[in-house]
C-alpha atoms as a PDB file:
ATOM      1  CA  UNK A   1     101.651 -23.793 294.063  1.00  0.00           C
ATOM      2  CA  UNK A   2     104.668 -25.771 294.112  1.00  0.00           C
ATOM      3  CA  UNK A   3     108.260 -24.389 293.860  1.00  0.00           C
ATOM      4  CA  UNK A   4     109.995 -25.258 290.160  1.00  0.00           C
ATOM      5  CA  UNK A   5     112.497 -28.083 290.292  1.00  0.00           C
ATOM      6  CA  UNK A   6     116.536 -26.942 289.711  1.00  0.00           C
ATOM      7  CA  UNK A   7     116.318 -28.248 285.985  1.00  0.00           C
ATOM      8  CA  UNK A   8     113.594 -26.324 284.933  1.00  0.00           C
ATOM      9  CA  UNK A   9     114.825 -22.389 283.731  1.00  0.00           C
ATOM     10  CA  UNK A  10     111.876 -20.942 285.827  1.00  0.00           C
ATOM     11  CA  UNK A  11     108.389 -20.437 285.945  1.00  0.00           C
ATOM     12  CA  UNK A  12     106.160 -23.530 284.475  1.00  0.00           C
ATOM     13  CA  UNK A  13     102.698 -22.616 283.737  1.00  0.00           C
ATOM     14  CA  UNK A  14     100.501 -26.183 281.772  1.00  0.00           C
ATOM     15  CA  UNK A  15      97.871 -24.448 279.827  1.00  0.00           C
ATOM     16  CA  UNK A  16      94.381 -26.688 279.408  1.00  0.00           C
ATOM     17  CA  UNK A  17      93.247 -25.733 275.972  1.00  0.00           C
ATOM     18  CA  UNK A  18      89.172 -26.565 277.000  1.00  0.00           C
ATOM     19  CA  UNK A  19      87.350 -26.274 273.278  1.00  0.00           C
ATOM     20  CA  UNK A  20      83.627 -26.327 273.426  1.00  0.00           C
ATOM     21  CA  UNK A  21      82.689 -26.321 270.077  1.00  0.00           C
ATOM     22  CA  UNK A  22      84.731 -29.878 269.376  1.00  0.00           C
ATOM     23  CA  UNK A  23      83.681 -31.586 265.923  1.00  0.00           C
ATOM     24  CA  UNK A  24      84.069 -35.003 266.062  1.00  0.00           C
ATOM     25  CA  UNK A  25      82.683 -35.821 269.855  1.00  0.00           C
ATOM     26  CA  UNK A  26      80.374 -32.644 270.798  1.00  0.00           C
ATOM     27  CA  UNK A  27      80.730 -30.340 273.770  1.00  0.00           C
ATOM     28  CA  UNK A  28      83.566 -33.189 274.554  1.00  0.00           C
ATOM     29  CA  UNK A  29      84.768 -31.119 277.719  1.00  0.00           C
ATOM     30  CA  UNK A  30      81.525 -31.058 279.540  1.00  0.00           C
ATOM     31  CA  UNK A  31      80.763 -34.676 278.793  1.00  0.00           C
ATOM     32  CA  UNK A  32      80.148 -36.914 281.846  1.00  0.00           C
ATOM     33  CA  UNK A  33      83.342 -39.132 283.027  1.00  0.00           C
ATOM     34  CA  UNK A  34      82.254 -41.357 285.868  1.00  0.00           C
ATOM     35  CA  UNK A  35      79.942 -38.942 286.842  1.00  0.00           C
ATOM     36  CA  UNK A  36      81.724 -35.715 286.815  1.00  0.00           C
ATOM     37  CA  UNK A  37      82.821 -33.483 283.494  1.00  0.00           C
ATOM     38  CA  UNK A  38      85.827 -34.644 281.517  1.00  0.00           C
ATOM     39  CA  UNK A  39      87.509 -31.624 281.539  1.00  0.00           C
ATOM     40  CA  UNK A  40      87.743 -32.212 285.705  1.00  0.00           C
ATOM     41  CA  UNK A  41      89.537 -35.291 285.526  1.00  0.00           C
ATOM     42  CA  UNK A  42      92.101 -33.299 283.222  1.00  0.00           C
ATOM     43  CA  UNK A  43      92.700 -30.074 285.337  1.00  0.00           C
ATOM     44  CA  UNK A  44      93.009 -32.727 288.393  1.00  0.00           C
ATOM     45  CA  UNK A  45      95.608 -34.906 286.933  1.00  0.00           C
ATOM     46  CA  UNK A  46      97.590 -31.676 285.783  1.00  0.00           C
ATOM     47  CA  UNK A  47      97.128 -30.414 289.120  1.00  0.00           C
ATOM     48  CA  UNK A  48      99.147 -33.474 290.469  1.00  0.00           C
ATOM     49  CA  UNK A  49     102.540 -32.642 288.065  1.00  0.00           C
ATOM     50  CA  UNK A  50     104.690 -30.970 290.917  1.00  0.00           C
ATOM     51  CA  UNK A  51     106.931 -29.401 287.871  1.00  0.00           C
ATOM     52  CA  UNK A  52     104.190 -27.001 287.152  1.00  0.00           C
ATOM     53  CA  UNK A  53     103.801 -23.861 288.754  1.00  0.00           C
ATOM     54  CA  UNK A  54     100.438 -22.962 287.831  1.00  0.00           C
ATOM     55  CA  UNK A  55      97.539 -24.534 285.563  1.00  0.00           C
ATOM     56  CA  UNK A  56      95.106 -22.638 284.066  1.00  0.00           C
ATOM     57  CA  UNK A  57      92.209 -23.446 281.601  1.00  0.00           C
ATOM     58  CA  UNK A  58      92.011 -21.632 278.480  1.00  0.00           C
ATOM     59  CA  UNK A  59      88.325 -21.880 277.375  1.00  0.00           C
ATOM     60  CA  UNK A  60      86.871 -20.487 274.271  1.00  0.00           C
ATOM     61  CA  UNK A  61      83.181 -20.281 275.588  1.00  0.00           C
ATOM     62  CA  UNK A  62      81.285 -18.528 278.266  1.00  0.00           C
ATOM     63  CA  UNK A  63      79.920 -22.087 279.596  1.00  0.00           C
ATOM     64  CA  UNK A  64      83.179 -23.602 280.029  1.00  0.00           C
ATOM     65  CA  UNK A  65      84.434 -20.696 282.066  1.00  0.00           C
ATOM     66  CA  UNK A  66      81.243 -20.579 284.616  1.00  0.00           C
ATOM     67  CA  UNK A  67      82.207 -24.025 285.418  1.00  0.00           C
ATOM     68  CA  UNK A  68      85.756 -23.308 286.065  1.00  0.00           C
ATOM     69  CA  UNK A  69      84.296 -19.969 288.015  1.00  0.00           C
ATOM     70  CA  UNK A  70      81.856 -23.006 289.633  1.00  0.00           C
ATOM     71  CA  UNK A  71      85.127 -25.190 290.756  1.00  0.00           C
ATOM     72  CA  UNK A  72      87.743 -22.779 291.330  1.00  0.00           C
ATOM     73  CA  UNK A  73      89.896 -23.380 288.570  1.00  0.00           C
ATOM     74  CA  UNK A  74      91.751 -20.575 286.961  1.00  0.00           C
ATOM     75  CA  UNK A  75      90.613 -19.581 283.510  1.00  0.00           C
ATOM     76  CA  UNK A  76      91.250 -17.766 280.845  1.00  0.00           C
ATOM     77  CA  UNK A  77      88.217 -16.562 278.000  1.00  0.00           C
ATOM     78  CA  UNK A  78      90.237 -17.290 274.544  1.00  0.00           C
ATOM     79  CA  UNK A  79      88.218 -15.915 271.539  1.00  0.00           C
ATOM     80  CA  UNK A  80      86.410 -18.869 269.928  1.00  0.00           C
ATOM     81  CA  UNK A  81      87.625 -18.031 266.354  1.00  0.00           C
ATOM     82  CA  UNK A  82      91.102 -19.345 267.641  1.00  0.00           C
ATOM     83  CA  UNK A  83      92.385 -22.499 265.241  1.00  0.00           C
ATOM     84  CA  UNK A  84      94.195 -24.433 267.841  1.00  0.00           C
ATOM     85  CA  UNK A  85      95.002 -25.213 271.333  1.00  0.00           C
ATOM     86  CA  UNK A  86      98.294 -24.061 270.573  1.00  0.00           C
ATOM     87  CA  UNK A  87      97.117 -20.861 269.374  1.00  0.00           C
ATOM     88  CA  UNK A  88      94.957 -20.839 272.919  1.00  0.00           C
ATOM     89  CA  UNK A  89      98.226 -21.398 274.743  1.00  0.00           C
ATOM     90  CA  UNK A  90      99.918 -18.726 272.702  1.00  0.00           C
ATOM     91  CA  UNK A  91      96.650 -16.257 274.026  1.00  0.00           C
ATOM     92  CA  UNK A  92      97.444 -17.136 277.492  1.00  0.00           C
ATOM     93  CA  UNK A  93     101.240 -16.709 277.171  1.00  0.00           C
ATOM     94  CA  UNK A  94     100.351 -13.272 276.305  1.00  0.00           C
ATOM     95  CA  UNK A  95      98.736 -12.800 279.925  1.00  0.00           C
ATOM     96  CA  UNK A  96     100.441 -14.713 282.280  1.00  0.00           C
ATOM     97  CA  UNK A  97     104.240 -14.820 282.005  1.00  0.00           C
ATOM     98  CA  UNK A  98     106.180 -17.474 282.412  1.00  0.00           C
ATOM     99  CA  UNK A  99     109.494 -19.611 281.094  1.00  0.00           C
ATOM    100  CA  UNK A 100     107.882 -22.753 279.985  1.00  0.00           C
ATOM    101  CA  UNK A 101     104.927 -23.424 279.014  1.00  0.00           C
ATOM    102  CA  UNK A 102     102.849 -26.862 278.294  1.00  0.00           C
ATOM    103  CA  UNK A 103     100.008 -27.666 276.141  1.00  0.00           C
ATOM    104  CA  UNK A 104      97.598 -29.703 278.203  1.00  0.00           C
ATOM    105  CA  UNK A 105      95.344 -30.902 275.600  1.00  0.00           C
ATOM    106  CA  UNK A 106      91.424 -30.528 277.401  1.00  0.00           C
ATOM    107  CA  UNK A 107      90.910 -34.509 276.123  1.00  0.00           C
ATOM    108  CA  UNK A 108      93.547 -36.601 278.066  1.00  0.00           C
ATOM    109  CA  UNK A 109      92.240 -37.759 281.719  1.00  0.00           C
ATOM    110  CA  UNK A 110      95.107 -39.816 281.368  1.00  0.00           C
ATOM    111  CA  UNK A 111      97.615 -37.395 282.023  1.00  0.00           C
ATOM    112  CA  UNK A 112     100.436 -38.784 284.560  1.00  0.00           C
ATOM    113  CA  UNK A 113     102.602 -36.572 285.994  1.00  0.00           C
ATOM    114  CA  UNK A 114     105.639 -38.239 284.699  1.00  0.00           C
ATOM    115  CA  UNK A 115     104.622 -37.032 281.624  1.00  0.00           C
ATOM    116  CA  UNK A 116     105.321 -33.385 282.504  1.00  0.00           C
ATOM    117  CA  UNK A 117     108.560 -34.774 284.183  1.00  0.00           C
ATOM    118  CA  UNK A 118     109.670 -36.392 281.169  1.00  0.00           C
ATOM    119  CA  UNK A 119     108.775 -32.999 278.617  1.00  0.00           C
ATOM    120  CA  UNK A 120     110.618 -30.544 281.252  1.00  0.00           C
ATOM    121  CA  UNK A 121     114.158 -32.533 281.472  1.00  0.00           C
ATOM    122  CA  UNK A 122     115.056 -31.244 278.148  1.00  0.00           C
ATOM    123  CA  UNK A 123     115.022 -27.816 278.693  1.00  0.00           C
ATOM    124  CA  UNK A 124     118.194 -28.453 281.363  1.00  0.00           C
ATOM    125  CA  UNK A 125     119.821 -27.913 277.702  1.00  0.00           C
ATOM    126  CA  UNK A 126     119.444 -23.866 275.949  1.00  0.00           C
ATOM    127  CA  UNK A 127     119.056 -25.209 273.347  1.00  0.00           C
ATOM    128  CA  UNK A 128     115.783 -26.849 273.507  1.00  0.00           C
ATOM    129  CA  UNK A 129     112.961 -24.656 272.399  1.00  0.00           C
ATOM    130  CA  UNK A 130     109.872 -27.337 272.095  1.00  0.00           C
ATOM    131  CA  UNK A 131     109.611 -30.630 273.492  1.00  0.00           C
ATOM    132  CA  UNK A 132     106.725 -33.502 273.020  1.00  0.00           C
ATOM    133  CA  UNK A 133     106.269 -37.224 273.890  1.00  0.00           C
ATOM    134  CA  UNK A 134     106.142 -40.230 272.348  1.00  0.00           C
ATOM    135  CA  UNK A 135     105.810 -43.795 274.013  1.00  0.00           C
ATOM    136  CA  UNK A 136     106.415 -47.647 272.249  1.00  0.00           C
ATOM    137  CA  UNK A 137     103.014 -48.373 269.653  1.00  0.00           C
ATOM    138  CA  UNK A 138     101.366 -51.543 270.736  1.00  0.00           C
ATOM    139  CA  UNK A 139     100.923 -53.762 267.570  1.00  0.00           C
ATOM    140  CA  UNK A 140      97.908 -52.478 267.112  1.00  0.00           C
ATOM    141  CA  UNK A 141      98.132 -49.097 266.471  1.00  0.00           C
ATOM    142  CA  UNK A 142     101.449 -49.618 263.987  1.00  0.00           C
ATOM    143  CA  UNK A 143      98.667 -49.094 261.072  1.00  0.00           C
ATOM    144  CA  UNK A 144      96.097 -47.078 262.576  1.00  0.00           C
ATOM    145  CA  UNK A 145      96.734 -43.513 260.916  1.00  0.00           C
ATOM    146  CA  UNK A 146      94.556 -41.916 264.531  1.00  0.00           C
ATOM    147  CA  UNK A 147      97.721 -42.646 266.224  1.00  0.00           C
ATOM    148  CA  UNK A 148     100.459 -40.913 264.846  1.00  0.00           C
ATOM    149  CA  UNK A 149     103.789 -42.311 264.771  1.00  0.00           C
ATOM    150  CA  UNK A 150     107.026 -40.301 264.985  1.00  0.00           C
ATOM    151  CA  UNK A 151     110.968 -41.277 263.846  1.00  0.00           C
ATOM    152  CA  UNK A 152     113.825 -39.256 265.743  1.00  0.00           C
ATOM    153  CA  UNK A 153     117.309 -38.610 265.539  1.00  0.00           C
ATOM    154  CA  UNK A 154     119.773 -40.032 268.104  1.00  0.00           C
ATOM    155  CA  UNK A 155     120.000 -36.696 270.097  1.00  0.00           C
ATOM    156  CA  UNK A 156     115.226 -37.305 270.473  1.00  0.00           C
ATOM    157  CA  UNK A 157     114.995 -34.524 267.657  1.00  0.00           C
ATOM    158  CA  UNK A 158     111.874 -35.428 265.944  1.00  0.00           C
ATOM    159  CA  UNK A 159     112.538 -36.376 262.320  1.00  0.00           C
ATOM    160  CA  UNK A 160     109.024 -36.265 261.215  1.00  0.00           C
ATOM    161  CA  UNK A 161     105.721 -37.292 262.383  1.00  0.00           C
ATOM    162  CA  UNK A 162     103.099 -39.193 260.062  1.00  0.00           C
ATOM    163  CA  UNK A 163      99.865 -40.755 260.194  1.00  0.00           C
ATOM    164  CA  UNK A 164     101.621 -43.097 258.152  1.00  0.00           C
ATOM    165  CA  UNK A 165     103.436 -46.066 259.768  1.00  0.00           C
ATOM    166  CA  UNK A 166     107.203 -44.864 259.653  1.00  0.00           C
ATOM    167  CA  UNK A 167     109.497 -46.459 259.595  1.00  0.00           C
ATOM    168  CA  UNK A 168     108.756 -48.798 256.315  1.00  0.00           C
ATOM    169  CA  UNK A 169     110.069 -51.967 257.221  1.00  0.00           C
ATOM    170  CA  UNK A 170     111.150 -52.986 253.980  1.00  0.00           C
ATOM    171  CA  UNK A 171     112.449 -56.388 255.050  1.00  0.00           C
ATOM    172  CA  UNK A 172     109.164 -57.405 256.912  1.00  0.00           C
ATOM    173  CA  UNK A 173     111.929 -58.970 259.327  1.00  0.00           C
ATOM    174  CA  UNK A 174     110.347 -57.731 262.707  1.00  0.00           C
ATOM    175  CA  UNK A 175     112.899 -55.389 263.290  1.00  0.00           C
ATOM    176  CA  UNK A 176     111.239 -51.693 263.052  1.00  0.00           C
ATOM    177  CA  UNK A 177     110.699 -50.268 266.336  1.00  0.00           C
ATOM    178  CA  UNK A 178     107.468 -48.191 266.226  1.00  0.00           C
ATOM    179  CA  UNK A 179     106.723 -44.835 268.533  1.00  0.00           C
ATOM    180  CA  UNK A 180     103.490 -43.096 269.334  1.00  0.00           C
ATOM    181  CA  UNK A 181     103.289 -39.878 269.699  1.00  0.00           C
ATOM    182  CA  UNK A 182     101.358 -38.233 272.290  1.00  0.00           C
ATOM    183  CA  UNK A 183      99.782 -34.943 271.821  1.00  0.00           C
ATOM    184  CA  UNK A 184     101.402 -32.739 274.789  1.00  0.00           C
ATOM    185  CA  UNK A 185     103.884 -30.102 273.863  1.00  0.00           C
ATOM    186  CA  UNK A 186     106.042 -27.603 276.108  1.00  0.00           C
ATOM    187  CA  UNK A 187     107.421 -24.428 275.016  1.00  0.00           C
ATOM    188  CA  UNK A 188     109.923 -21.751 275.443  1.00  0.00           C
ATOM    189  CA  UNK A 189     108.114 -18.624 275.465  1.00  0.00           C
ATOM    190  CA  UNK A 190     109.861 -17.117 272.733  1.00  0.00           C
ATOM    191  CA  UNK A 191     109.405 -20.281 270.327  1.00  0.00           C
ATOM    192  CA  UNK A 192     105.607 -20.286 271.206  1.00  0.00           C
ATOM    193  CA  UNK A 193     105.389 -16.610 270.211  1.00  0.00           C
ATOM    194  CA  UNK A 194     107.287 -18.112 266.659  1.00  0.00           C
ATOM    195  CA  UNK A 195     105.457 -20.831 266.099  1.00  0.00           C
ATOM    196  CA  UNK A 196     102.435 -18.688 266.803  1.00  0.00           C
ATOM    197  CA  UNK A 197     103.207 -16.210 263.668  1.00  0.00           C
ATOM    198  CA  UNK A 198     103.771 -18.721 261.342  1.00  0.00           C
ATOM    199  CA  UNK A 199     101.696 -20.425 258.475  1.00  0.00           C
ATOM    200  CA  UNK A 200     100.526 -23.820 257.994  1.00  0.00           C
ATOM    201  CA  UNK A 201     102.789 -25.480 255.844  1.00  0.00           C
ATOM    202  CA  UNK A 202     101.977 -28.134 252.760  1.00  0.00           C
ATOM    203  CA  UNK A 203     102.854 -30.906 255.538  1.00  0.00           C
ATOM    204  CA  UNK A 204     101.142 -30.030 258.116  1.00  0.00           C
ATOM    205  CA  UNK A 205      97.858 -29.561 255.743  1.00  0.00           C
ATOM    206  CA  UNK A 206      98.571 -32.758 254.371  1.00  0.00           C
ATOM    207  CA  UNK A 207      99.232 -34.915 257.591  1.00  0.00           C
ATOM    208  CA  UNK A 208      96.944 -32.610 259.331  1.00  0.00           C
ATOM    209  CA  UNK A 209      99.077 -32.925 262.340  1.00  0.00           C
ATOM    210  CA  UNK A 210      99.755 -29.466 263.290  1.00  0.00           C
ATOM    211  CA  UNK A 211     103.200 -30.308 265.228  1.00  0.00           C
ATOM    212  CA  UNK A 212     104.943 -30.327 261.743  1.00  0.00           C
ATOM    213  CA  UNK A 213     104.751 -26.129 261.601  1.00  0.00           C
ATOM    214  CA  UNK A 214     107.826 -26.683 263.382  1.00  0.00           C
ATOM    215  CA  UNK A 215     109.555 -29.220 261.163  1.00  0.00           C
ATOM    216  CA  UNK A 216     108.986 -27.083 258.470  1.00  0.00           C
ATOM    217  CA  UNK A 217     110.558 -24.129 259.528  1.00  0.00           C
ATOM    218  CA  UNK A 218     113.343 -25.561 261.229  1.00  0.00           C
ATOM    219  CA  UNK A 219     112.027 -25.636 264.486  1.00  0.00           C
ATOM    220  CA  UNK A 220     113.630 -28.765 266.345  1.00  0.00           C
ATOM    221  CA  UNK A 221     111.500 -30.218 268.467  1.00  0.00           C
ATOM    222  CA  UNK A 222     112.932 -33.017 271.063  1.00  0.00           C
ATOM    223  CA  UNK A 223     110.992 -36.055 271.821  1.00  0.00           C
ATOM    224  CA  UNK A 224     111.155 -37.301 275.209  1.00  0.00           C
ATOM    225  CA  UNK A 225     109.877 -40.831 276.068  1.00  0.00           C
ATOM    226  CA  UNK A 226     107.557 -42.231 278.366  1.00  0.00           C
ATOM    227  CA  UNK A 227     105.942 -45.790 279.364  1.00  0.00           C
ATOM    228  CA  UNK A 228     102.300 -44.026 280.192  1.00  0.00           C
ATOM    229  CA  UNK A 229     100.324 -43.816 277.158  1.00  0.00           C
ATOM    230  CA  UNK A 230      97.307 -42.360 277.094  1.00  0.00           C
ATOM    231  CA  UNK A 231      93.691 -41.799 275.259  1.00  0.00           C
ATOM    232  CA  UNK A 232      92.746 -38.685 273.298  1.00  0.00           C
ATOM    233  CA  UNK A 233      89.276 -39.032 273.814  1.00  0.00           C
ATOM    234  CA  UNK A 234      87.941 -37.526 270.278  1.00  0.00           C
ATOM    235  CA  UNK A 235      84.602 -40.838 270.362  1.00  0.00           C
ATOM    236  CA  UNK A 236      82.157 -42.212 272.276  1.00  0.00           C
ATOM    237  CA  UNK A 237      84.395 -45.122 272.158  1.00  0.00           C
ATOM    238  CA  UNK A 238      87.178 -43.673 273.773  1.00  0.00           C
ATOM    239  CA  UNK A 239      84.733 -42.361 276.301  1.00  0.00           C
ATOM    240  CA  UNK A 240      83.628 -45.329 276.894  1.00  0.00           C
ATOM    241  CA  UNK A 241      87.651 -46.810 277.462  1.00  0.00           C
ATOM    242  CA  UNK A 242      88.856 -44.405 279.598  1.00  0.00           C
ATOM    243  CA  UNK A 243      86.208 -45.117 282.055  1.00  0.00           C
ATOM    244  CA  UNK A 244      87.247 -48.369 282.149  1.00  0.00           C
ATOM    245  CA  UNK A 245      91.061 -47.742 282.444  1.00  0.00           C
ATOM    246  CA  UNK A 246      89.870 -44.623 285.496  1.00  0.00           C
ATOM    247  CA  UNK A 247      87.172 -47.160 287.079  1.00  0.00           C
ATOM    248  CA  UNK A 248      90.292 -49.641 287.383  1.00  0.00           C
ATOM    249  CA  UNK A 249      91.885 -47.338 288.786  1.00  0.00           C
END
């Protein structure tokens, strides 16, 4: 356990949301990465963020938690009828107290611990309830509507977020700078337990990105940037490239 660094407001916990019954890539946590289960290479590389206090798996089967039992991870049993990691996190948060605490989603092996770095320095600032990442879109993922693009304001609020690619760049001059956003989130407690009790909204339905609950309801939520993107891994195909990118590595 490490100590918390002097900009955090005190106790970190990162929260692996580890969903068995995954739709598009089956049993997705348990699949075989270079020979070991995916969701090992996650709890590993959020093991390595020295900004978080404690990481804990929030599983929503009885299989998923014998293998934590099996590797000494801690774990919490969410009920499987839970929506969303988020409403996972919000389970655990109801358990274990703590400050902060960040949404390790259970499909990035990519995780680098200067993305926990980067989503903490915010909240040296009260003001700062919920903070996510986004990092420059290569050219080819400007029009791919799997990676979501977000526009901020100059403080890093997050004006919205849209499969779409935003901004338009009427002019087709070349000079629209395009951001990715990554899927990790960190919360105060008390704007978890919010976002928790709230209702989709039309946008969020309609995007389907989950993230613009907050939007919605006035929620700001600050972006933070990073050069480390990573890989959902929601295909065989991105199974397949984040072996590559780890084998490299």
């Amino acid at each position: 356990m490490t100590s918390t660094p002097i900009h955090s407001p005190g106790r970190v916990v990162g929260v692996i949301p580890a969903r068995l019954a995954s739709t598009r890539l089956p049993r997705k946590v348990l699949r075989e990465l270079l020979g070991e289960p995916l969701l090992a290479w996650v709890y590993r590389a959020a093991k390595s963020c020295p900004e978080l206090d404690e990481v804990i798996v929030a599983a929503d089967s009885e299989e998923v938690a014998q293998l934590c039992k099996k590797h000494g991870w801690p774990c919490i049993l969410t009920s499987p009828d839970l929506p969303s990691g988020t409403d996972r996190l919000y389970a655990v948060s109801r358990e274990i107290d703590a400050a902060i605490y960040v949404n390790i989603q259970g499909d990035e092996p990519l995780l680098h611990p200067q993305h926990i770095t980067a989503m903490l320095a915010p909240f040296a600032q009260p003001g700062v309830e919920v903070t996510t990442l986004k990092v420059r879109c290569t050219p080819e993922n400007i029009a791919n509507p799997n990676a979501v693009k977000v526009v901020t304001a100059s403080d890093g609020r997050a004006l919205y977020f849209s499969r779409a690619t935003i901004p338009f760049d009427r002019e087709a001059e070349g000079h629209a700078v395009y951001w990715k956003h990554l899927g990790l989130y960190a919360y105060r407690k008390q704007a978890l337990a919010r976002f928790a009790a709230l209702a989709p909204g039309t946008l969020e339905q309609t995007e389907r990105l989950e993230q613009l609950r907050l939007l919605e309801n006035g929620i700001a939520l600050y972006v933070a940037e990073t050069t480390h993107d990573t890989i959902g891994v929601d295909t065989e195909d991105d199974l397949r490239r984040v072996a590559a990118i780890l084998r490299q590595r």
